[in-house]
PDB file of N, CA and C in Angstrom:
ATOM      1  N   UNK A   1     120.537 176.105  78.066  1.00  0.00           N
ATOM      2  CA  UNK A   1     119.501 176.672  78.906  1.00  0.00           C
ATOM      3  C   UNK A   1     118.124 176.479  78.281  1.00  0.00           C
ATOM      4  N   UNK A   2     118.235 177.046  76.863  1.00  0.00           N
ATOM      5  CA  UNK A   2     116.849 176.658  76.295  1.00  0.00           C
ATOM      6  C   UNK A   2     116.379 174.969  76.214  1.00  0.00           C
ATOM      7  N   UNK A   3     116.951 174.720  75.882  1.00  0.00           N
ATOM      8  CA  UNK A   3     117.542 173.205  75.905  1.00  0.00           C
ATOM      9  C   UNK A   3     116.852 172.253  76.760  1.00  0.00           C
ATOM     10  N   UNK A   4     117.160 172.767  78.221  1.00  0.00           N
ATOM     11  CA  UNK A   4     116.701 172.118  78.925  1.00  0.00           C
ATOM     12  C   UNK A   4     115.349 172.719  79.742  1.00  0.00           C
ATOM     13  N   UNK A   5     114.922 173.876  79.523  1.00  0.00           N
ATOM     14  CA  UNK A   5     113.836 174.338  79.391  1.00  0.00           C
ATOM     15  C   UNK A   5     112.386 173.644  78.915  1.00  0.00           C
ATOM     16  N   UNK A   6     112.603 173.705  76.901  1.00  0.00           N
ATOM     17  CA  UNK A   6     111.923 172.689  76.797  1.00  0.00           C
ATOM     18  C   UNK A   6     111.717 171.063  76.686  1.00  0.00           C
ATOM     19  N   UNK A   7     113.016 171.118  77.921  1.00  0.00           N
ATOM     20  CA  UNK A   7     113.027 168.910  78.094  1.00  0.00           C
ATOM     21  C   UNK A   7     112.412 168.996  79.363  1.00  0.00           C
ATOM     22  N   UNK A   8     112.041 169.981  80.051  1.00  0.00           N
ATOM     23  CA  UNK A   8     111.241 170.149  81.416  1.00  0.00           C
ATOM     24  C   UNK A   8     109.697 170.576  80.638  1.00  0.00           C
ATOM     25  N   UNK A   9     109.651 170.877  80.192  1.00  0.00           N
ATOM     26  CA  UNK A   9     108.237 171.192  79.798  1.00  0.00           C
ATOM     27  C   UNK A   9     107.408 170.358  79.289  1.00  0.00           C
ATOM     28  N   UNK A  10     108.403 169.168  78.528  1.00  0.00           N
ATOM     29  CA  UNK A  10     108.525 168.247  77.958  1.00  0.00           C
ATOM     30  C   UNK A  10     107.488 167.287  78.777  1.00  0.00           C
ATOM     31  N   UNK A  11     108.582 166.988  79.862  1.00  0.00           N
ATOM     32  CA  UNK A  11     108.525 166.016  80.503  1.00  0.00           C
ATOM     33  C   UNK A  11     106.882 166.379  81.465  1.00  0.00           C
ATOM     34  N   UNK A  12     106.818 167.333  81.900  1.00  0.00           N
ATOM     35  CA  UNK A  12     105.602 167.964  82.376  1.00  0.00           C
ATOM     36  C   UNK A  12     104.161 167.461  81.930  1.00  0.00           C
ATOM     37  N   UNK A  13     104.480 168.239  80.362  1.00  0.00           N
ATOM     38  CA  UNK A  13     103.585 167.090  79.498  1.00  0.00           C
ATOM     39  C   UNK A  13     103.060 165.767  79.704  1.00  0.00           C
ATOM     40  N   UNK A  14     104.193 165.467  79.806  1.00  0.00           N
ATOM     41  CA  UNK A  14     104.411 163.845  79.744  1.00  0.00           C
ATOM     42  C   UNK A  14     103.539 163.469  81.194  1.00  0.00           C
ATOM     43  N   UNK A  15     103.180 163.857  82.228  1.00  0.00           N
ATOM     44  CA  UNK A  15     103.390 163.739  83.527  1.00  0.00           C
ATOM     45  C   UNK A  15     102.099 164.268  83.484  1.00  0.00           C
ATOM     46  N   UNK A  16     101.365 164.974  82.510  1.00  0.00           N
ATOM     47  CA  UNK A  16      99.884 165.210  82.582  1.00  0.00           C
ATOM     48  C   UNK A  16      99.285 164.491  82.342  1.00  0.00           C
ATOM     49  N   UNK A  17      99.538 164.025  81.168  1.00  0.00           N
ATOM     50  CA  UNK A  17      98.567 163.231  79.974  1.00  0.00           C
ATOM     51  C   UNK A  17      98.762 161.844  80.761  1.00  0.00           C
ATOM     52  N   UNK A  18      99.898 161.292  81.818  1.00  0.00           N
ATOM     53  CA  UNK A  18      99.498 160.289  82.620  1.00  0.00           C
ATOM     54  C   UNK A  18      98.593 160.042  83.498  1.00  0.00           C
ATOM     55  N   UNK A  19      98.512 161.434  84.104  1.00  0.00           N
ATOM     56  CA  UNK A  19      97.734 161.602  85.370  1.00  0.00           C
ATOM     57  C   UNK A  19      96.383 161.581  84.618  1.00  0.00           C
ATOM     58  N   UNK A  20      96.180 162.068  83.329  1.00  0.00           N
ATOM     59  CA  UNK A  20      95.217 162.453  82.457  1.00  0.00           C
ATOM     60  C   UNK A  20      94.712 160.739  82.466  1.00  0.00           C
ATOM     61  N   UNK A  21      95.221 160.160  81.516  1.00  0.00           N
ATOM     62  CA  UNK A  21      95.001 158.728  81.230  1.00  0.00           C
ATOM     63  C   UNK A  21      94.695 157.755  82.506  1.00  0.00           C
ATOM     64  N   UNK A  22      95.371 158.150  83.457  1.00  0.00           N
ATOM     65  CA  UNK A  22      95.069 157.009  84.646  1.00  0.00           C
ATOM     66  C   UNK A  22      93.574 157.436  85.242  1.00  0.00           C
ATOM     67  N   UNK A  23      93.064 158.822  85.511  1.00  0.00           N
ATOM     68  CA  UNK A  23      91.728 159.297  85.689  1.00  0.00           C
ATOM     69  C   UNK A  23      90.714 158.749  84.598  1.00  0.00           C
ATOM     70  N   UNK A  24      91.168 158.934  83.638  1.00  0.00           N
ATOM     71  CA  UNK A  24      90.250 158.451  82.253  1.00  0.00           C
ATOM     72  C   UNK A  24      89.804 157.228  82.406  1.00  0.00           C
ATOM     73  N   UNK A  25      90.724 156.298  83.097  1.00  0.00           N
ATOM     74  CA  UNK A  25      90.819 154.583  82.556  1.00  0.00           C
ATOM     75  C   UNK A  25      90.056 154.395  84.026  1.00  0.00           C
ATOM     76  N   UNK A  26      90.276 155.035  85.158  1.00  0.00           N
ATOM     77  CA  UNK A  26      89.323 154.282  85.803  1.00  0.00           C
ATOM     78  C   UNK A  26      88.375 154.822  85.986  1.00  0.00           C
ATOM     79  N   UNK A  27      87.460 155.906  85.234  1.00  0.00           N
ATOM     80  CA  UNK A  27      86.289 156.289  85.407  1.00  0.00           C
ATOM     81  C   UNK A  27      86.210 155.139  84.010  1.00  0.00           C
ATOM     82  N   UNK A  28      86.644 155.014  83.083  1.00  0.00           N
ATOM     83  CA  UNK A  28      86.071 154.080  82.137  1.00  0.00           C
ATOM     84  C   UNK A  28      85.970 152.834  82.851  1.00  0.00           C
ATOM     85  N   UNK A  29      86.308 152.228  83.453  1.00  0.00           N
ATOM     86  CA  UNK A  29      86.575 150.435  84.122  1.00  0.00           C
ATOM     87  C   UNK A  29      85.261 150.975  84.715  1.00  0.00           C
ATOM     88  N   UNK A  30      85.433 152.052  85.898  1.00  0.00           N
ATOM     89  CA  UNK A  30      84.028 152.176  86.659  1.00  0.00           C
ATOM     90  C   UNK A  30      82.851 152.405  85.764  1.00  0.00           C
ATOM     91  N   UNK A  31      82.840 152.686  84.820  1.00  0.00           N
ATOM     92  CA  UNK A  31      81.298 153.092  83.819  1.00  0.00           C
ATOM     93  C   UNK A  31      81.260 151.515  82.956  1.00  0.00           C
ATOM     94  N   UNK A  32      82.437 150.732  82.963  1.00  0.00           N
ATOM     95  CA  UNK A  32      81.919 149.353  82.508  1.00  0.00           C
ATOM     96  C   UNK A  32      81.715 148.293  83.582  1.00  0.00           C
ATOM     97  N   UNK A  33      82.099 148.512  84.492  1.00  0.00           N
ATOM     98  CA  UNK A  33      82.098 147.686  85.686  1.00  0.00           C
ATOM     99  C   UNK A  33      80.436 148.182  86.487  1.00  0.00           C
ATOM    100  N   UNK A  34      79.685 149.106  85.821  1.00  0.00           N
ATOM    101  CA  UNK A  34      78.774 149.494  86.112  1.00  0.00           C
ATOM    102  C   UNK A  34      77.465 148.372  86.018  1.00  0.00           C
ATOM    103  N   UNK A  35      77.525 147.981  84.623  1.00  0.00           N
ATOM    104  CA  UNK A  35      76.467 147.403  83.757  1.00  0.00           C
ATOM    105  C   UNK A  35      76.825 145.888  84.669  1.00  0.00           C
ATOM    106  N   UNK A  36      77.768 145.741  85.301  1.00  0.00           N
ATOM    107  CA  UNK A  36      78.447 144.745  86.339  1.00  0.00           C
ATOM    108  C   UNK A  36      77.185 144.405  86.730  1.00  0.00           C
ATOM    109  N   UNK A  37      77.056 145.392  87.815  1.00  0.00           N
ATOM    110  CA  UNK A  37      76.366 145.199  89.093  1.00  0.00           C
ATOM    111  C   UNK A  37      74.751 145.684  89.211  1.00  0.00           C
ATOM    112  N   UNK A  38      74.630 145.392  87.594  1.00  0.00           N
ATOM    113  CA  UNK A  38      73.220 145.219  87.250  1.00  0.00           C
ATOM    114  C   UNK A  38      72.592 143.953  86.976  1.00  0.00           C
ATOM    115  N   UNK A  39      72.336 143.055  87.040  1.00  0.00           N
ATOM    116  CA  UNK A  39      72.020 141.841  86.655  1.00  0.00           C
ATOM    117  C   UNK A  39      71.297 141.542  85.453  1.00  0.00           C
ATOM    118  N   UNK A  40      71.331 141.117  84.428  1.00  0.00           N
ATOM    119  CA  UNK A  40      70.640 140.883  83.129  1.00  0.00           C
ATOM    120  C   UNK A  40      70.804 142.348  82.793  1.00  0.00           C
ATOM    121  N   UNK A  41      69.685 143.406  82.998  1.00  0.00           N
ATOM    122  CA  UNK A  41      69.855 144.360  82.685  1.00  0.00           C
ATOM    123  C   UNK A  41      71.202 145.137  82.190  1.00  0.00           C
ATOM    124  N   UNK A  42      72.100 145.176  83.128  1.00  0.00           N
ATOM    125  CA  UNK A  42      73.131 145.953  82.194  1.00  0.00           C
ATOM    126  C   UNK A  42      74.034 145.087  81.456  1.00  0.00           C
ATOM    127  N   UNK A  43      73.899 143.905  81.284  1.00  0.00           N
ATOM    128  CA  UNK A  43      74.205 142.937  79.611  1.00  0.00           C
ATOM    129  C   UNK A  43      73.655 143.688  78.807  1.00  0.00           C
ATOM    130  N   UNK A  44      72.572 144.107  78.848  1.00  0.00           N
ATOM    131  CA  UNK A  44      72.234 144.810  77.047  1.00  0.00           C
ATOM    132  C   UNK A  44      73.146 146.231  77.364  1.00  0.00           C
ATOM    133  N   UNK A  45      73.569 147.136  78.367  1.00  0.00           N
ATOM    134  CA  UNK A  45      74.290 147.872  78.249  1.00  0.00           C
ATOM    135  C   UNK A  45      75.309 148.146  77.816  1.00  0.00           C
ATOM    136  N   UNK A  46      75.966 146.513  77.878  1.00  0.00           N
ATOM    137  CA  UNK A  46      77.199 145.960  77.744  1.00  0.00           C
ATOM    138  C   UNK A  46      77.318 146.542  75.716  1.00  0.00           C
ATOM    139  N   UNK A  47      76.481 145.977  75.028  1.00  0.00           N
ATOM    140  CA  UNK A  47      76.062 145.914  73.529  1.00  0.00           C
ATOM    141  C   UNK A  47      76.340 147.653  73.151  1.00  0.00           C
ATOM    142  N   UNK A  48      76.204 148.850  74.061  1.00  0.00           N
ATOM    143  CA  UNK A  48      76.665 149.934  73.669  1.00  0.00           C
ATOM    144  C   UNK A  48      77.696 150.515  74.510  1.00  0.00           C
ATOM    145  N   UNK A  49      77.972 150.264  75.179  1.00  0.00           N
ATOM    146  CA  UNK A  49      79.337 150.192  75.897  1.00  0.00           C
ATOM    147  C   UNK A  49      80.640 149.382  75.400  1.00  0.00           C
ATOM    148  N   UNK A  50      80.517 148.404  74.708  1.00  0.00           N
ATOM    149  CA  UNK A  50      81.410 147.660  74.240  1.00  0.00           C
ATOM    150  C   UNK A  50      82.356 148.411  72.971  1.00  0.00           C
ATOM    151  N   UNK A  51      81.141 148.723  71.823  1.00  0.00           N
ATOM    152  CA  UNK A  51      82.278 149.869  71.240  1.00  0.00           C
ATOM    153  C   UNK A  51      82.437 151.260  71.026  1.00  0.00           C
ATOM    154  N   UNK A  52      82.093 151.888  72.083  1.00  0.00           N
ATOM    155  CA  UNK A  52      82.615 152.727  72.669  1.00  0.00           C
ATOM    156  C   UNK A  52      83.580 152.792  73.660  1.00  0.00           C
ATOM    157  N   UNK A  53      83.710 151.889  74.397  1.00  0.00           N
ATOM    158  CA  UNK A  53      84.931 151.395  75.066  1.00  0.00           C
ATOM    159  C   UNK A  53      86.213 150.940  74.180  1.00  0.00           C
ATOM    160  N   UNK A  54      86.189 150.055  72.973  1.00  0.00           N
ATOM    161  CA  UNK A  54      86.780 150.181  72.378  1.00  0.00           C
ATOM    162  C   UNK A  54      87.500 151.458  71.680  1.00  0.00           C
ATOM    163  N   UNK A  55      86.663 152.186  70.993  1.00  0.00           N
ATOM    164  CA  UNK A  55      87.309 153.171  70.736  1.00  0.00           C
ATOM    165  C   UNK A  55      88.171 154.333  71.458  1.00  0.00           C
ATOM    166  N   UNK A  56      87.373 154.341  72.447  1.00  0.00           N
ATOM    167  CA  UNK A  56      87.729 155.551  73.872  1.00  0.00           C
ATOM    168  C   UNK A  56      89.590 154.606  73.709  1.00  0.00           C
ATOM    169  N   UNK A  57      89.565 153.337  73.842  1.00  0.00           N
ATOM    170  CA  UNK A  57      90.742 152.844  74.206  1.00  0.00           C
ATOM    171  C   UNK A  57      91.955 153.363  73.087  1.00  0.00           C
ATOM    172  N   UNK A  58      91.526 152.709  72.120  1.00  0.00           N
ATOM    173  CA  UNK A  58      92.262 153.201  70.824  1.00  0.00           C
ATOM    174  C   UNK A  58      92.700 154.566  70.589  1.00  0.00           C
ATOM    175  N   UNK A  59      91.418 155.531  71.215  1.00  0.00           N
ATOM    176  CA  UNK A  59      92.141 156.998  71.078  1.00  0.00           C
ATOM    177  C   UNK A  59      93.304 157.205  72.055  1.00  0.00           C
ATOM    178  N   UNK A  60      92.955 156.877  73.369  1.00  0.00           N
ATOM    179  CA  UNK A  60      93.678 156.904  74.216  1.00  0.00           C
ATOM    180  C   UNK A  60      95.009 156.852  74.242  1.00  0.00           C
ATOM    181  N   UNK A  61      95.557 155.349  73.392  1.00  0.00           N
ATOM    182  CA  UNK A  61      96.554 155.021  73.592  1.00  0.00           C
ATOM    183  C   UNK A  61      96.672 154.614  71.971  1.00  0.00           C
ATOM    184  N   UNK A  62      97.821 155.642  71.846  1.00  0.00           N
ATOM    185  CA  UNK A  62      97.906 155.754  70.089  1.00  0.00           C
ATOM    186  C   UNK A  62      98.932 154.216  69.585  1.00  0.00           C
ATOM    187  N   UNK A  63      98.559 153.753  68.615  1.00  0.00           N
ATOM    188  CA  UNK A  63      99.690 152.827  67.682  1.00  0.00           C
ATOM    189  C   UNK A  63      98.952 151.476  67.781  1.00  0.00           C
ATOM    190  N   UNK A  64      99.963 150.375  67.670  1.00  0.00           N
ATOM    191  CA  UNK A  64      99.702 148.910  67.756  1.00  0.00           C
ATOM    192  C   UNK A  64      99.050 148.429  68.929  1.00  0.00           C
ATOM    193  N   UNK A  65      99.704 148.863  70.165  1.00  0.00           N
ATOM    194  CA  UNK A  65      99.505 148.521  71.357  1.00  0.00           C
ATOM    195  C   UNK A  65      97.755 149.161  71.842  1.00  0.00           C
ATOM    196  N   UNK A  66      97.284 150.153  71.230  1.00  0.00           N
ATOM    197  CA  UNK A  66      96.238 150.978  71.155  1.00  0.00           C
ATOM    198  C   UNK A  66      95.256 150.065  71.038  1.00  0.00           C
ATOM    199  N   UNK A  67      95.237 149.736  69.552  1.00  0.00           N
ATOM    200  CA  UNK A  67      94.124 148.971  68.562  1.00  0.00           C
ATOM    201  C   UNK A  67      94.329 147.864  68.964  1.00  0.00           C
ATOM    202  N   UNK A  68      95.166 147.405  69.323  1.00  0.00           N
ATOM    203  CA  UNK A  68      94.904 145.915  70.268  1.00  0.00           C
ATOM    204  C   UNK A  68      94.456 145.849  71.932  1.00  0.00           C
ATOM    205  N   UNK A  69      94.650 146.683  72.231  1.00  0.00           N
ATOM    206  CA  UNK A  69      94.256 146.792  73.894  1.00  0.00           C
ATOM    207  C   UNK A  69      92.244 147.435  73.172  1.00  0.00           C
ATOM    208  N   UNK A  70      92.032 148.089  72.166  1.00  0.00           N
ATOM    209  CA  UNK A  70      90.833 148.763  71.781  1.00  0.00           C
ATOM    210  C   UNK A  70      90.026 147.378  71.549  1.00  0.00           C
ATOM    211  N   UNK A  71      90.566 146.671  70.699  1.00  0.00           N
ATOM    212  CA  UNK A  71      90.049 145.141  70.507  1.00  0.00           C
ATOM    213  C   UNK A  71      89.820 144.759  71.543  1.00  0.00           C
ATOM    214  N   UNK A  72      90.709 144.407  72.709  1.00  0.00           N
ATOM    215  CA  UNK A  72      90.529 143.766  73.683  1.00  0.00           C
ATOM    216  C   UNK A  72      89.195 144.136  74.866  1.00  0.00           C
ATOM    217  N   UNK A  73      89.558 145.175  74.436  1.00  0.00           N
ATOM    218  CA  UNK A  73      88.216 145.827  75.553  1.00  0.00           C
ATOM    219  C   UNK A  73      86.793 145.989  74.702  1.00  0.00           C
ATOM    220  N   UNK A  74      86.642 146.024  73.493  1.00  0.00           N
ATOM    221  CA  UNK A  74      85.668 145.700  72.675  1.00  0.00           C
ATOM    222  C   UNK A  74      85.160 144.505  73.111  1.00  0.00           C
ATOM    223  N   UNK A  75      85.680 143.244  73.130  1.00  0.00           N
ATOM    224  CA  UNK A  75      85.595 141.782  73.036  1.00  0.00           C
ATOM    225  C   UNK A  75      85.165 141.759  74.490  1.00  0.00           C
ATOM    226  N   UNK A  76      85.968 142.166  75.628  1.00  0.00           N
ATOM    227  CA  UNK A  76      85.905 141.551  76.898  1.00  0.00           C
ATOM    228  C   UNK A  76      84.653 142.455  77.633  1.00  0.00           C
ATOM    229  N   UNK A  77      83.913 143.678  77.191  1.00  0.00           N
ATOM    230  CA  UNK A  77      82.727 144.130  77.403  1.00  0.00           C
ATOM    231  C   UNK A  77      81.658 143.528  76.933  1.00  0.00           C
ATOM    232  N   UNK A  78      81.827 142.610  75.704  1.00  0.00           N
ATOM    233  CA  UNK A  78      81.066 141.575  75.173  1.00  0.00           C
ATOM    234  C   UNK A  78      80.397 140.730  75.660  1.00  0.00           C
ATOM    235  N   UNK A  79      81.349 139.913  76.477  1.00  0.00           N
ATOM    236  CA  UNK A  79      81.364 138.872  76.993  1.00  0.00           C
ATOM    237  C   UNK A  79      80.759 138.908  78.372  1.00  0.00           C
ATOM    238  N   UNK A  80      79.815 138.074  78.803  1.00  0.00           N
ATOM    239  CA  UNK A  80      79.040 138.168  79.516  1.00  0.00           C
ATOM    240  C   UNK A  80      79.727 137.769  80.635  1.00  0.00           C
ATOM    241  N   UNK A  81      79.668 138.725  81.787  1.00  0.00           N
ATOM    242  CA  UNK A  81      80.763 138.363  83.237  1.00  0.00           C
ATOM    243  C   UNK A  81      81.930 138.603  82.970  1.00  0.00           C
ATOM    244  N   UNK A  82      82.591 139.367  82.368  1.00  0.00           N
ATOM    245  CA  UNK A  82      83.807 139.869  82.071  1.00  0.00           C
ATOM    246  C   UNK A  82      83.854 141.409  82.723  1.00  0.00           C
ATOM    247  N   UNK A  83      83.029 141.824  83.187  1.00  0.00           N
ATOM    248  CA  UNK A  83      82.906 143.449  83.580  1.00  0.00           C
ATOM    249  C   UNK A  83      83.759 143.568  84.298  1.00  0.00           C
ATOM    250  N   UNK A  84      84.142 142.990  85.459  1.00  0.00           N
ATOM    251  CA  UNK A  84      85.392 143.255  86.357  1.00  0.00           C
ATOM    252  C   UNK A  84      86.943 143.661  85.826  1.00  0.00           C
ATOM    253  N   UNK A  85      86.928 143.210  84.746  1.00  0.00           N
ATOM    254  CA  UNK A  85      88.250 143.211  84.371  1.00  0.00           C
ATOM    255  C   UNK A  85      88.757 144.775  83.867  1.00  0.00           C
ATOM    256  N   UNK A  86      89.253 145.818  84.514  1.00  0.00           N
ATOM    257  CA  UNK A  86      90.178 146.920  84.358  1.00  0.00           C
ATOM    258  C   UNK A  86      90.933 146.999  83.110  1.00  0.00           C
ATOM    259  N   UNK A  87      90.206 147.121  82.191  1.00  0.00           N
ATOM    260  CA  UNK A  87      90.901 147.078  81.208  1.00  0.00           C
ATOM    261  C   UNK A  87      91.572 147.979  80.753  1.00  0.00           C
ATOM    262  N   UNK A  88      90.627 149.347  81.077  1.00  0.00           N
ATOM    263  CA  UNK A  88      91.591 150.801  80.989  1.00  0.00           C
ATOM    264  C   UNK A  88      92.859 150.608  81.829  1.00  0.00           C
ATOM    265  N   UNK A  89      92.694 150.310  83.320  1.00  0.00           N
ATOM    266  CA  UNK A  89      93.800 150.865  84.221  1.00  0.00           C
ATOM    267  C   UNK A  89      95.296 149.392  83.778  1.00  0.00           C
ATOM    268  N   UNK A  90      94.445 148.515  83.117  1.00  0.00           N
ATOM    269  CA  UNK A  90      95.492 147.597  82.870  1.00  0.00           C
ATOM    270  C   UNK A  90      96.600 148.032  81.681  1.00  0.00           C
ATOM    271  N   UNK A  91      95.870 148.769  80.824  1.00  0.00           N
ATOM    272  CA  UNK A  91      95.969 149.069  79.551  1.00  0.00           C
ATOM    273  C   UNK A  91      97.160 150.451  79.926  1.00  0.00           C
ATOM    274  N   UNK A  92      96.945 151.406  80.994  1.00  0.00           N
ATOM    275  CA  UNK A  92      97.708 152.122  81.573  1.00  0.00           C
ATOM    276  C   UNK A  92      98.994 152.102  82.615  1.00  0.00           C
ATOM    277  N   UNK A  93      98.678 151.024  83.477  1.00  0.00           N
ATOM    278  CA  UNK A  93      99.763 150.042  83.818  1.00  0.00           C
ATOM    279  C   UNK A  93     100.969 149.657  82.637  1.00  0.00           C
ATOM    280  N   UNK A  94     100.147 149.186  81.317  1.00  0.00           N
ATOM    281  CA  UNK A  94     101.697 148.737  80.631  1.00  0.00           C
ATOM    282  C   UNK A  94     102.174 149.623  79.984  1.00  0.00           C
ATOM    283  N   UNK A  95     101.279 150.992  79.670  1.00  0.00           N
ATOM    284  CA  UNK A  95     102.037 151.734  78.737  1.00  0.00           C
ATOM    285  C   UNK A  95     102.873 152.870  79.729  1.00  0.00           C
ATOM    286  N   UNK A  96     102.792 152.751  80.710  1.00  0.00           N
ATOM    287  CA  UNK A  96     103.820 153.830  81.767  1.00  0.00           C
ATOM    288  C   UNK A  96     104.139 153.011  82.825  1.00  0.00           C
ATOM    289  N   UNK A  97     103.816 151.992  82.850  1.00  0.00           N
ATOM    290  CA  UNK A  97     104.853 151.173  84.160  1.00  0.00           C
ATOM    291  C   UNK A  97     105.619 149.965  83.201  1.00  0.00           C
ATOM    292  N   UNK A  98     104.927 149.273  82.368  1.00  0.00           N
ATOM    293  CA  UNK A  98     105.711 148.048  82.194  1.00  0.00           C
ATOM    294  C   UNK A  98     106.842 148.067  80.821  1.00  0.00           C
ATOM    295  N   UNK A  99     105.787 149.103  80.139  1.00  0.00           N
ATOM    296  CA  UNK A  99     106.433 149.131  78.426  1.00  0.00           C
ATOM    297  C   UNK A  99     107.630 149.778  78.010  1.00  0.00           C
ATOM    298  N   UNK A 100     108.999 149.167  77.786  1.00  0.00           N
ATOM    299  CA  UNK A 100     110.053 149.725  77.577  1.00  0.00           C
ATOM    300  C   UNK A 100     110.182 150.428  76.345  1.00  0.00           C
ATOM    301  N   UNK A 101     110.652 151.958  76.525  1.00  0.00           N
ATOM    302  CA  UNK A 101     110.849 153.142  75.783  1.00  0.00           C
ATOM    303  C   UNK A 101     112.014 153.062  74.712  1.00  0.00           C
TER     304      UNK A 101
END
């Protein structure tokens, strides 16, 4: 009884911090996809957005898969015309839809 008590509470958890992370990642895509649809101007935005996006990522999503998706979104905020790319919601896609447990 207790048992399965806290494997429901558990799982609850579990079922926040998704809903948590998927809100997170696309207000982050939308606050980098921002400097998008600025022309020249939000390129230099890009320069403080880039690692802070990185990091936001890395906290997000703890371990290997973290600091490499944190890299990735470091690099691809960099890069000039890369703003479109969802990197949060992609980054959330593999760790609760694609990534085997």
């Amino acid at each position: 009884m207790v048992k399965e008590k806290l494997d429901l509470n558990a799982q609850q958890a579990v079922d926040a911090n998704k809903n948590r992370d998927l809100w997170l990642g696309i207000l982050f895509d939308l606050i980098g996809m921002l400097s998008f649809s600025i022309p020249f101007v939000g390129e230099f935005g890009d320069v403080i957005w880039a690692p802070l996006s990185g990091f936001l990522m890395a906290r997000m999503y703890k371990g290997t898969s973290g600091k490499v998706a944190g890299v990735f979104s470091f690099v691809e905020e960099l890069i000039p015309f890369t703003d479109f790319v969802p990197s949060f919601t992609l980054m959330w896609c593999y760790t609760y839809l694609f990534k085997k447990k």
